[in-house]
Protein backbone atom coordinates (compact mmCIF):
# COMPACT_ATOMS: atom_id res chain seq x y z
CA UNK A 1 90.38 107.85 124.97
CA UNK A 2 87.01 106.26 125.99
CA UNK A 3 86.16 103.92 128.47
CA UNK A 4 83.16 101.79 128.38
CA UNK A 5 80.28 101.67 131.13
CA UNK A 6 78.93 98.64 131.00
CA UNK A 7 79.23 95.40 129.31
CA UNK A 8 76.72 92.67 128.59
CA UNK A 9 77.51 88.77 127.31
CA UNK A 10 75.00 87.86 124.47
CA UNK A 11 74.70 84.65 122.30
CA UNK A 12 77.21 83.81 119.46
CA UNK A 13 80.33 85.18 121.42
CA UNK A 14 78.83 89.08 120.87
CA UNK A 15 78.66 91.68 123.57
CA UNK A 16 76.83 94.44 123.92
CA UNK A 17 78.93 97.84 125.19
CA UNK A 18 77.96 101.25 126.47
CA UNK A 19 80.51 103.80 126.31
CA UNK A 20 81.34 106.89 128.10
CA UNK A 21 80.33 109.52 125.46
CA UNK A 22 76.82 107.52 124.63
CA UNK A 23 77.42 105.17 122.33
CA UNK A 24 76.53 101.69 122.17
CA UNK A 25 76.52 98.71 120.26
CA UNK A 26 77.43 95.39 119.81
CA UNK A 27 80.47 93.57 118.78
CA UNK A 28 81.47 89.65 117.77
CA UNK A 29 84.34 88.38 119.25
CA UNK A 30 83.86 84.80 118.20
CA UNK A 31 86.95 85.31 115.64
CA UNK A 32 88.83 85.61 118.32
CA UNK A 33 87.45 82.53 120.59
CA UNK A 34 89.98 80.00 121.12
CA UNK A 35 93.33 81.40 119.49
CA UNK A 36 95.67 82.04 122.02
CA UNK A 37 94.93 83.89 125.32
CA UNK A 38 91.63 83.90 124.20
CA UNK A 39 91.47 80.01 124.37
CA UNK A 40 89.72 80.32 127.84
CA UNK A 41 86.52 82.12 126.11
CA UNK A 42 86.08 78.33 124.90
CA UNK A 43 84.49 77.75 127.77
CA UNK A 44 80.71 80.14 127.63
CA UNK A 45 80.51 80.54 131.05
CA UNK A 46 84.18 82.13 131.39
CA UNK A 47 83.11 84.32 128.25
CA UNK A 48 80.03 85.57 130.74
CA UNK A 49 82.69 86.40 132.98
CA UNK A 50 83.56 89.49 131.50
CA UNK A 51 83.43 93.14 132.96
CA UNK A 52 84.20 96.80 132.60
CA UNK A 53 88.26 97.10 134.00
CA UNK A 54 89.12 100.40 136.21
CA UNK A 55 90.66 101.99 133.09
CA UNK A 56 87.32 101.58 131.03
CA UNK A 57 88.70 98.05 129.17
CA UNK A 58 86.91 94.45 129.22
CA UNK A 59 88.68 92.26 131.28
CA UNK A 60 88.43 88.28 131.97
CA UNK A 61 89.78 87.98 135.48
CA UNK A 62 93.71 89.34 134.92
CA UNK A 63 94.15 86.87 131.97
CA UNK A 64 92.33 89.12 129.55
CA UNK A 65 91.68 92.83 128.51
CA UNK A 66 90.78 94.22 125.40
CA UNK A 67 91.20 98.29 124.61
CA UNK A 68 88.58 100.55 124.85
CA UNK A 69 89.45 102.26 121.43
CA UNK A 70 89.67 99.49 119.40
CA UNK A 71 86.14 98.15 120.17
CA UNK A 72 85.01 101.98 119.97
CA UNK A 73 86.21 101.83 116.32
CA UNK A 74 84.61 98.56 115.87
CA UNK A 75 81.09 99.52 117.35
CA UNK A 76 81.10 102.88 115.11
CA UNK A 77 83.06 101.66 112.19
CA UNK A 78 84.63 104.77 112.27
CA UNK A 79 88.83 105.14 111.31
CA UNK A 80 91.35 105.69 113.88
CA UNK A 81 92.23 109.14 112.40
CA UNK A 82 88.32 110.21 112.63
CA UNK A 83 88.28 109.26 116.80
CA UNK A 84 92.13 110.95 117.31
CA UNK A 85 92.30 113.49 114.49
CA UNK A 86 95.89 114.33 115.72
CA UNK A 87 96.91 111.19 113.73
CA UNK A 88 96.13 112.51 110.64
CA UNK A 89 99.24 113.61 108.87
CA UNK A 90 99.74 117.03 106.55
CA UNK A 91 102.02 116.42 103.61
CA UNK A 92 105.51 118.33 104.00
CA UNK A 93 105.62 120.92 101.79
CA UNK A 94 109.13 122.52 100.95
């Protein structure tokens, strides 16, 4: 699992992330900007409000946290089964 380091609010509902191993990059949240929980990013100066969580996650106050992972694929555009290769599955053979 990785955890990311630091976190910083840009323009256009994008942040930029650090992760543990490195990597960095940025990702664009704003399809996710006012449908449900994330209704309260509406408002820019709660979206500023964000920062790393103790388990490596973004979190808005304790409304909001997103998964480390997920915006690790996202930043790398790499596939679930490349980051956990223990997902990939070998055909049964009989």
């Amino acid at each position: 699992m990785r955890k990311i380091s630091k976190v910083k609010a840009l323009q256009g509902y994008r942040l930029e992330l650090e992760f543990d191993d490195g990597v960095s990059g940025t990702v664009d949240l704003s399809d996710l900007v006012g449908k449900g929980v994330f209704a309260l990013l509406c408002d820019r100066r709660a979206f500023e409000q964000v920062r790393v969580g103790s388990s490596g996650e973004l979190v808005w106050g304790d409304q909001i946290d997103l998964c480390p992972d997920a915006l690790y694929l996202k930043v790398t555009g790499r596939t679930p089964e490349d980051v956990f290769p223990a997902l990939r599955h070998e055909p049964a053979r009989a």
